[in-house]
PDB file of N, CA and C in Angstrom:
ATOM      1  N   UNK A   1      14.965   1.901  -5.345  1.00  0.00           N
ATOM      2  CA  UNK A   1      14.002   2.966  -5.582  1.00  0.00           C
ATOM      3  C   UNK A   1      13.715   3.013  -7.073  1.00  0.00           C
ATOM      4  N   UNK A   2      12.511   2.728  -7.463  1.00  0.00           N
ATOM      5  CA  UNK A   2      12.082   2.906  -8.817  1.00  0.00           C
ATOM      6  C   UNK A   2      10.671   3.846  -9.148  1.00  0.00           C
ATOM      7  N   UNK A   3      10.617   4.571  -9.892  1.00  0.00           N
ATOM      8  CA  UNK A   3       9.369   5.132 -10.365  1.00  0.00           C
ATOM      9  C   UNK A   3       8.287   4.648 -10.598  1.00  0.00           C
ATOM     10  N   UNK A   4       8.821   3.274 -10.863  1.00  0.00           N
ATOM     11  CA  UNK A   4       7.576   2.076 -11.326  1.00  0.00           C
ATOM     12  C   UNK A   4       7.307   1.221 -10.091  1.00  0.00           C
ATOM     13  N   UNK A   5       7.788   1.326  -9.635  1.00  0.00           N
ATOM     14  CA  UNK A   5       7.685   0.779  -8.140  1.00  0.00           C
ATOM     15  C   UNK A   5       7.776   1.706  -6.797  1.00  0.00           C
ATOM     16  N   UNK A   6       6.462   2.750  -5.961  1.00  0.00           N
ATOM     17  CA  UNK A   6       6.667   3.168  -5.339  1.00  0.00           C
ATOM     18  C   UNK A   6       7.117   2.950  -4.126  1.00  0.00           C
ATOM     19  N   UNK A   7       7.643   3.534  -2.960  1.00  0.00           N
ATOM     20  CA  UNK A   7       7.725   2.841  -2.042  1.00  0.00           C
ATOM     21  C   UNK A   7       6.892   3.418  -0.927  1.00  0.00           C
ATOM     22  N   UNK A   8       5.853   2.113  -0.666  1.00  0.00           N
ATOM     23  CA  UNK A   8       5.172   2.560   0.706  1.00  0.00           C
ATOM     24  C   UNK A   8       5.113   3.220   1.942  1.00  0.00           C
ATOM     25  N   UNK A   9       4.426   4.004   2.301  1.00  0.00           N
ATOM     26  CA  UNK A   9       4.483   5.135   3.410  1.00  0.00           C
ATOM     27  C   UNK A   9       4.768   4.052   4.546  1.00  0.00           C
ATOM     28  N   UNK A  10       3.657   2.955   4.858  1.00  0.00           N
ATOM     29  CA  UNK A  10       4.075   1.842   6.036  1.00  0.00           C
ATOM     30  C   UNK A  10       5.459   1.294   5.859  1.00  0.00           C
ATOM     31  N   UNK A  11       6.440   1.411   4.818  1.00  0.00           N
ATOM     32  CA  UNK A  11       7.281   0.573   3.948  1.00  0.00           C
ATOM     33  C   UNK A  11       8.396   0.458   5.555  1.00  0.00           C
ATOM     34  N   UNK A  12       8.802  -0.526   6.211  1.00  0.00           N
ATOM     35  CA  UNK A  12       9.518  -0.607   7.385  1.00  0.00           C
ATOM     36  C   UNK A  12      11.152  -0.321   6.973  1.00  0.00           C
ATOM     37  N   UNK A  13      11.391  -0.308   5.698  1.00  0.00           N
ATOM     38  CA  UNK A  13      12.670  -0.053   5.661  1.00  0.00           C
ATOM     39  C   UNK A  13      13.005   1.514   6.092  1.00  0.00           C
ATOM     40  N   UNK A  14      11.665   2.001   5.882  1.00  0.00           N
ATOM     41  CA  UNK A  14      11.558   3.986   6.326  1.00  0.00           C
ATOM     42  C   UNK A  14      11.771   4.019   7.636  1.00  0.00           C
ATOM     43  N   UNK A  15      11.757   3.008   8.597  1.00  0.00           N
ATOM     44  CA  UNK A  15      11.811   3.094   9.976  1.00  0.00           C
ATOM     45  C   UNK A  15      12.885   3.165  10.221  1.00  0.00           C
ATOM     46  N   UNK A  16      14.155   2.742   9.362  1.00  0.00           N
ATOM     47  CA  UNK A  16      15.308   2.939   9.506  1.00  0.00           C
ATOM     48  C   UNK A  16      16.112   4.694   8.976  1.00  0.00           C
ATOM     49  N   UNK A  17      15.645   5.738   8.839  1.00  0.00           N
ATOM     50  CA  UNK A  17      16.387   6.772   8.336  1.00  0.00           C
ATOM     51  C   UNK A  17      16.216   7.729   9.266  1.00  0.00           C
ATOM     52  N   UNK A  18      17.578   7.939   8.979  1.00  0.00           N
ATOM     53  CA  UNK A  18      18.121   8.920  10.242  1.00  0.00           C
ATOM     54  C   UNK A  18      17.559  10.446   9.796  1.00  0.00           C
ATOM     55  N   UNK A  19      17.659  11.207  10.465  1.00  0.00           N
ATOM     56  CA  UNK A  19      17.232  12.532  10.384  1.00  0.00           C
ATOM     57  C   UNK A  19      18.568  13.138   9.519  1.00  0.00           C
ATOM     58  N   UNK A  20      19.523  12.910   9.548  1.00  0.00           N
ATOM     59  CA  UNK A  20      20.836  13.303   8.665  1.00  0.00           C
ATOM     60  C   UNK A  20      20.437  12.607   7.281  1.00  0.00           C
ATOM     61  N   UNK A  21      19.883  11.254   6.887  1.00  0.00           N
ATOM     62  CA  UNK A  21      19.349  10.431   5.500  1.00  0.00           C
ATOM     63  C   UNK A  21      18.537  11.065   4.972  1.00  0.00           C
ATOM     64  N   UNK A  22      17.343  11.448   5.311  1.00  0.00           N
ATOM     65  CA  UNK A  22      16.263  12.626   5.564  1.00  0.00           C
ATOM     66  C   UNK A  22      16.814  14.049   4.938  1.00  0.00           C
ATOM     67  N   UNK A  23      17.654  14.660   5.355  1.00  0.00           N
ATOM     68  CA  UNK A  23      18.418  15.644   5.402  1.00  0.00           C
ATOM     69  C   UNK A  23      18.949  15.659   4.369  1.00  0.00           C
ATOM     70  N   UNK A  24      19.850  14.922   4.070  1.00  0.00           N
ATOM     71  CA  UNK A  24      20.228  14.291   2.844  1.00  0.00           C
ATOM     72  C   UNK A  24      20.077  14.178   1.265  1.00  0.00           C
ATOM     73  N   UNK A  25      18.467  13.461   1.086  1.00  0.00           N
ATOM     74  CA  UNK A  25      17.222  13.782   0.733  1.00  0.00           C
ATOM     75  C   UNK A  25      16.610  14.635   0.042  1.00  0.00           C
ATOM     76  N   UNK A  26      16.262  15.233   1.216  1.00  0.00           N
ATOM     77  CA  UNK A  26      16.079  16.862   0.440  1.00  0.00           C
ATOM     78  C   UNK A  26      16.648  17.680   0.197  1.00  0.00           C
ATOM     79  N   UNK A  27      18.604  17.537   0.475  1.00  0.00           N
ATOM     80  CA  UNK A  27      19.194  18.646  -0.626  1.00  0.00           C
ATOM     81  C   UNK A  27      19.235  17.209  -1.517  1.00  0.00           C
ATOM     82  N   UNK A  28      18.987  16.462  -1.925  1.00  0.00           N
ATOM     83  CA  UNK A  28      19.324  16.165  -3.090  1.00  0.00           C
ATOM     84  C   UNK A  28      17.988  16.541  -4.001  1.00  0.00           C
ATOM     85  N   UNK A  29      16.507  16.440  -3.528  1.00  0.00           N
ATOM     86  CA  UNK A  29      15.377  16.958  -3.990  1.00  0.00           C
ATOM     87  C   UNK A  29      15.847  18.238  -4.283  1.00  0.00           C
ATOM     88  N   UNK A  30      16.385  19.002  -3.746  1.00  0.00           N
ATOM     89  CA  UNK A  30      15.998  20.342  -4.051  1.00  0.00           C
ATOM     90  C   UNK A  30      16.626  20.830  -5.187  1.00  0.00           C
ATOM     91  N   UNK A  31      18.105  19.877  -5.279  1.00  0.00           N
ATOM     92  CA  UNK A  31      19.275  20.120  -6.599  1.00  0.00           C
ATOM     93  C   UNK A  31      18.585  19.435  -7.746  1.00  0.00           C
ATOM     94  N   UNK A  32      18.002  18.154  -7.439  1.00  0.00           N
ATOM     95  CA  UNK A  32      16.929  17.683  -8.466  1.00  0.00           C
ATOM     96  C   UNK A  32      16.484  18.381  -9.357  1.00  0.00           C
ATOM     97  N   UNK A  33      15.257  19.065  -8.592  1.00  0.00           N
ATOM     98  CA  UNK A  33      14.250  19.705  -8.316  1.00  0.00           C
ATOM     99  C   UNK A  33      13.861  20.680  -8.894  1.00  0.00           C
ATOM    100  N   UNK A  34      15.300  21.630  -8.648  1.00  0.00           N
ATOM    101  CA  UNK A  34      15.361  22.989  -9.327  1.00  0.00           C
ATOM    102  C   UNK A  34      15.191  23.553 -10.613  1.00  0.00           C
ATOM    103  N   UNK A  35      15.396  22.240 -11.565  1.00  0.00           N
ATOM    104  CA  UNK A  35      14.874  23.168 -12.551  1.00  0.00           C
ATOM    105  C   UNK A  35      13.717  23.050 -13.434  1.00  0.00           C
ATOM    106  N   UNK A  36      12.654  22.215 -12.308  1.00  0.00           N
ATOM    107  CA  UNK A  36      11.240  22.070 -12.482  1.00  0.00           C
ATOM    108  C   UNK A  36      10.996  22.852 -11.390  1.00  0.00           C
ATOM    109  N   UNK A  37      11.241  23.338 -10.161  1.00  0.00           N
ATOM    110  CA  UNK A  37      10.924  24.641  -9.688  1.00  0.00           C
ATOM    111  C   UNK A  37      10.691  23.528  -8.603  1.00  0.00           C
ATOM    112  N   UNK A  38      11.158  22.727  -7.992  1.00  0.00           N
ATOM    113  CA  UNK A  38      10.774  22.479  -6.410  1.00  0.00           C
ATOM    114  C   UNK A  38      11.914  23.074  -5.478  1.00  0.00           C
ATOM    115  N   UNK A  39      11.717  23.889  -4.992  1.00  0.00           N
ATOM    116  CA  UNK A  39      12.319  24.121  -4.549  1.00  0.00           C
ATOM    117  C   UNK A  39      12.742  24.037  -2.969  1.00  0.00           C
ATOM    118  N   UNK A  40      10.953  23.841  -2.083  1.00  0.00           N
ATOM    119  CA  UNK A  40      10.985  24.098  -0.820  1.00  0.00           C
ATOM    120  C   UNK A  40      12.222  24.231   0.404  1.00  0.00           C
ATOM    121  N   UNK A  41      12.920  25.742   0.215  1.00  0.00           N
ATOM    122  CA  UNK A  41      14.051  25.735   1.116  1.00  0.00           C
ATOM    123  C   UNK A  41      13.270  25.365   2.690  1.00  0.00           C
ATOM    124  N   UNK A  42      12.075  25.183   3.040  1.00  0.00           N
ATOM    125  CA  UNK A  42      12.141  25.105   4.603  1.00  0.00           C
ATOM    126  C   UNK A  42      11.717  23.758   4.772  1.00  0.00           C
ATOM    127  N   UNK A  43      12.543  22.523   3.492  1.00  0.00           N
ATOM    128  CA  UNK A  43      11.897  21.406   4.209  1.00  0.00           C
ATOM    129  C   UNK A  43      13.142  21.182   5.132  1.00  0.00           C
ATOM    130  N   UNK A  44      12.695  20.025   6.152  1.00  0.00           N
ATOM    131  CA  UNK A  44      13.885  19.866   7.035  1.00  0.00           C
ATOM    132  C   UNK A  44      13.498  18.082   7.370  1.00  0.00           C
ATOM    133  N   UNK A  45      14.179  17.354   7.999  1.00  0.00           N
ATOM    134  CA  UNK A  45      13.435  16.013   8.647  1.00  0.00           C
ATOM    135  C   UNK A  45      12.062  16.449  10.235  1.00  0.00           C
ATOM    136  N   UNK A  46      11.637  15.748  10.254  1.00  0.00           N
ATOM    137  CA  UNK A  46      10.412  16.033  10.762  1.00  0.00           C
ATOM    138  C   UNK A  46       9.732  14.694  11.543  1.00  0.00           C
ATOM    139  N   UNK A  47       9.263  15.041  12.628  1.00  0.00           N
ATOM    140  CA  UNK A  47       9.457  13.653  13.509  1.00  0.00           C
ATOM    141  C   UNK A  47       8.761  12.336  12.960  1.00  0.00           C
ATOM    142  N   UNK A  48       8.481  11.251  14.144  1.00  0.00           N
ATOM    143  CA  UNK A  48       7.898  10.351  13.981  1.00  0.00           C
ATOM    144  C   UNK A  48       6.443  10.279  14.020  1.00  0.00           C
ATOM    145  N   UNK A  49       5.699   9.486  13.158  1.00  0.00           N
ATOM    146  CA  UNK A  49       4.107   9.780  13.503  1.00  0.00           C
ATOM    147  C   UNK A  49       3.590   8.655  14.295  1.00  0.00           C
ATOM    148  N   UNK A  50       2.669   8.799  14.491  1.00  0.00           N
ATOM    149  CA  UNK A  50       2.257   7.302  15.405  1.00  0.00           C
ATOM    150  C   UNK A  50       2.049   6.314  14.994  1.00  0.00           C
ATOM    151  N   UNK A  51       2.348   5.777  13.612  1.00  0.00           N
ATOM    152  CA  UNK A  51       3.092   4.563  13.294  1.00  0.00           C
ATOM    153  C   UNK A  51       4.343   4.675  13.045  1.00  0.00           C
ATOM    154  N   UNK A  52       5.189   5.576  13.405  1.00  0.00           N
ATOM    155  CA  UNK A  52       6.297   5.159  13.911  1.00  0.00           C
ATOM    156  C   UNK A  52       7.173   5.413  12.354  1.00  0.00           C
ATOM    157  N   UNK A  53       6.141   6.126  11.598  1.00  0.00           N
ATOM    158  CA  UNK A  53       6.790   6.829  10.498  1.00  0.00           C
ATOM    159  C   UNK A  53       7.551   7.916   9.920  1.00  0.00           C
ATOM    160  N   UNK A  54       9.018   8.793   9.707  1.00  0.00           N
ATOM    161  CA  UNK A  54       9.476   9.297   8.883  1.00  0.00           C
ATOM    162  C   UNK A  54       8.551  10.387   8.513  1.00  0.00           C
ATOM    163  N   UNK A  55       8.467  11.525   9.122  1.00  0.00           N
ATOM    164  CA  UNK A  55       7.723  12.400   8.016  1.00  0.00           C
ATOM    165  C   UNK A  55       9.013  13.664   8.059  1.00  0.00           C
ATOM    166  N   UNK A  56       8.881  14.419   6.927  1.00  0.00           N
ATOM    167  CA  UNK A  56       9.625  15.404   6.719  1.00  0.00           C
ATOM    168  C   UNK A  56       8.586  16.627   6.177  1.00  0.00           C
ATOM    169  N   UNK A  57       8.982  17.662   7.277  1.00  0.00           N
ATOM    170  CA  UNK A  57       8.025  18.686   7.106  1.00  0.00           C
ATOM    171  C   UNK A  57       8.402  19.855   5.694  1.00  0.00           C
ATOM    172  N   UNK A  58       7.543  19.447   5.115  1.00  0.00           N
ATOM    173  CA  UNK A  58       6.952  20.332   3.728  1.00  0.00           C
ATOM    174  C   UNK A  58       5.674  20.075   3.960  1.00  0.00           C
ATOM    175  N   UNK A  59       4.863  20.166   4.799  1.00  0.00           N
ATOM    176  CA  UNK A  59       3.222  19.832   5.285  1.00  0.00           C
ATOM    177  C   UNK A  59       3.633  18.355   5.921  1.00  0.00           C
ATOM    178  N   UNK A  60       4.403  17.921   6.478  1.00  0.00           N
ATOM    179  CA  UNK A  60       4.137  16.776   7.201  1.00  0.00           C
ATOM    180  C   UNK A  60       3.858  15.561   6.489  1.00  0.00           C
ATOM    181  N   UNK A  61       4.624  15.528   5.186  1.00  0.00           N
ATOM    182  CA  UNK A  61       4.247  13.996   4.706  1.00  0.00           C
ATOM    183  C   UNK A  61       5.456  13.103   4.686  1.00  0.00           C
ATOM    184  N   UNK A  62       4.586  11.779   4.083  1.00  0.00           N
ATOM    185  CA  UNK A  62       5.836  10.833   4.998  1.00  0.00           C
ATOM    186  C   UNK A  62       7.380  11.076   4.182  1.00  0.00           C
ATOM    187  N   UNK A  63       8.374   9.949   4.449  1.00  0.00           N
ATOM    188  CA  UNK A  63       9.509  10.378   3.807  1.00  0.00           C
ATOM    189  C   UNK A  63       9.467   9.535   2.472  1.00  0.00           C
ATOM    190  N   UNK A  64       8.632   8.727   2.359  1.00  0.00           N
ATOM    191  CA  UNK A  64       8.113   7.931   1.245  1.00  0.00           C
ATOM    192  C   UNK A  64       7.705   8.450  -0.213  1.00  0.00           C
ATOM    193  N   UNK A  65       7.248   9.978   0.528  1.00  0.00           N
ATOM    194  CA  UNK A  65       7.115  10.793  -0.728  1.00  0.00           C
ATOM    195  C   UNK A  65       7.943  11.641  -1.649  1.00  0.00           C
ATOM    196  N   UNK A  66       9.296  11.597  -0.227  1.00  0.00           N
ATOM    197  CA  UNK A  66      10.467  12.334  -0.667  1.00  0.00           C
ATOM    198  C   UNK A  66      10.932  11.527  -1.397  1.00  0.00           C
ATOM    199  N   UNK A  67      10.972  10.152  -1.576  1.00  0.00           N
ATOM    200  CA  UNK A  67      12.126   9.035  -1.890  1.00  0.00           C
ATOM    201  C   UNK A  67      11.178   8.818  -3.000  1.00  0.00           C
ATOM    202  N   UNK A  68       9.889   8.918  -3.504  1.00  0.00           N
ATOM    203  CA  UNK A  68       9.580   8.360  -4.416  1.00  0.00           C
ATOM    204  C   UNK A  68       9.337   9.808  -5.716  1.00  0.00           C
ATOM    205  N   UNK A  69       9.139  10.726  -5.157  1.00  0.00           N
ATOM    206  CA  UNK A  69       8.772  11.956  -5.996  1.00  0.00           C
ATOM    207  C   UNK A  69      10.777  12.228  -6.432  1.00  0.00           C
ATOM    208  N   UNK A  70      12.036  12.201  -6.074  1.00  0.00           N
ATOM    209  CA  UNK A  70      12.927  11.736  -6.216  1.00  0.00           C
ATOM    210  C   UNK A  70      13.144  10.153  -7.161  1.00  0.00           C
ATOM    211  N   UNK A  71      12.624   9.372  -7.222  1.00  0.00           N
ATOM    212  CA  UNK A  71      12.352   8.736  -8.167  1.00  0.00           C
ATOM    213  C   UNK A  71      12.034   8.928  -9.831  1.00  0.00           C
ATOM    214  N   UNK A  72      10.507   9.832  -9.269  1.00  0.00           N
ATOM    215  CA  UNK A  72       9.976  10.461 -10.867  1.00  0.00           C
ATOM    216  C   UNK A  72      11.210  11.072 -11.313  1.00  0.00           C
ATOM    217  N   UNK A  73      11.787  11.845 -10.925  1.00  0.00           N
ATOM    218  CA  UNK A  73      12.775  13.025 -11.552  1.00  0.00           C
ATOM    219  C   UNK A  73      14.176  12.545 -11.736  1.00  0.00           C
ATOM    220  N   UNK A  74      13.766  11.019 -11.761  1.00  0.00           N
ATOM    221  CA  UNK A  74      15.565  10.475 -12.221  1.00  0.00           C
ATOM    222  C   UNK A  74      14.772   9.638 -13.236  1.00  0.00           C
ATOM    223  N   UNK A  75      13.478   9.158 -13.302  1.00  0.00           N
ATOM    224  CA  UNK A  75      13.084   8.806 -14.296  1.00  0.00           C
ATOM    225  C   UNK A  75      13.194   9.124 -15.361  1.00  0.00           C
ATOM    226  N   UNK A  76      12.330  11.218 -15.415  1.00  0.00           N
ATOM    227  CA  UNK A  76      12.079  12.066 -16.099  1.00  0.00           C
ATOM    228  C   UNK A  76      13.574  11.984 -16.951  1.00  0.00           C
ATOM    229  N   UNK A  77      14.474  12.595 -16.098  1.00  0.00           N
ATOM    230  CA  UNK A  77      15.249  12.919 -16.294  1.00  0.00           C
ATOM    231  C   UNK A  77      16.329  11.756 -17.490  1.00  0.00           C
ATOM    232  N   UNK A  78      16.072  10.486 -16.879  1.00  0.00           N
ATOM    233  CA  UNK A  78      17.415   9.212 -17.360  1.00  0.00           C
ATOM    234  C   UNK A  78      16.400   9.211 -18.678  1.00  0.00           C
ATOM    235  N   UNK A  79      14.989   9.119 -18.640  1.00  0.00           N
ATOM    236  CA  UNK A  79      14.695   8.992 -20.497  1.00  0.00           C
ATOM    237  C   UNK A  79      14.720  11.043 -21.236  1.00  0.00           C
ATOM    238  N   UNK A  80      15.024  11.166 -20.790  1.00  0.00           N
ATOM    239  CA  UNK A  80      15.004  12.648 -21.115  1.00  0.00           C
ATOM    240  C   UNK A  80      16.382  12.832 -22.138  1.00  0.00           C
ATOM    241  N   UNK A  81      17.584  12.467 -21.175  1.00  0.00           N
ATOM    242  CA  UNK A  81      18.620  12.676 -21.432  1.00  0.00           C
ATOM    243  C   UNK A  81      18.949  11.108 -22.917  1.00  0.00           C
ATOM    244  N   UNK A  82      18.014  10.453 -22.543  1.00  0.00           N
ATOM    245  CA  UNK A  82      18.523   8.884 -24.062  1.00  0.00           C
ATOM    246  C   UNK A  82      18.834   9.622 -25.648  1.00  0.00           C
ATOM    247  N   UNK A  83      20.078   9.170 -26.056  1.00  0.00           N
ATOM    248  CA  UNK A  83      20.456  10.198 -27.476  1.00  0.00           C
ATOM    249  C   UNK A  83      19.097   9.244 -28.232  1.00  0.00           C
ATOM    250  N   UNK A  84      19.283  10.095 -29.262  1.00  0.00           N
ATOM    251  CA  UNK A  84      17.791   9.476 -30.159  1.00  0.00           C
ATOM    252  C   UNK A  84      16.821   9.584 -29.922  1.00  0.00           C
ATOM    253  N   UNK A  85      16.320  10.153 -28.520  1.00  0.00           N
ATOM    254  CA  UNK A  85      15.079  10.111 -28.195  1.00  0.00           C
ATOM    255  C   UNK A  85      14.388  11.442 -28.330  1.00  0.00           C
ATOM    256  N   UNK A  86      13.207  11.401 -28.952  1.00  0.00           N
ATOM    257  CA  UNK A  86      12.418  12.862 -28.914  1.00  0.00           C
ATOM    258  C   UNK A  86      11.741  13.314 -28.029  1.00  0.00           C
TER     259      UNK A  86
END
């Protein structure tokens, strides 16, 4: 998982995550999250769409967005935290 490299909503490795991975996920988004204010306590995992995709309901998007918006914020975060850096 990289920031610079998103990962695709079709991406077939998403076909593999369990609703507990999912779950997972978004408490780790939300501990992320928190102190840029994401907070959404009612996301949860959220079924399959008819390609057979991962969505997790915060409006029904895929889990691609969880795993990559989780990305930005380890980005943000890993040059945030570099000593020397302004």
């Amino acid at each position: 998982m990289s920031a610079h490299h998103p990962i695709h909503p079709a991406d077939p490795a998403l076909l593999h995550l369990t609703p507990r991975e999912i779950t997972e996920l978004i408490v780790e988004l939300r501990t992320e999250g928190r102190e840029f204010g994401l907070l959404w306590p009612s996301a949860s995992p959220g079924d399959l769409n008819l390609h057979g995709r991962r969505l997790v309901d915060i409006g029904n998007v895929p889990a691609s967005t969880l795993i990559n918006l989780l990305a930005l914020l380890r980005e943000f975060k890993r040059r945030r935290d570099v000593p020397g850096r302004t």
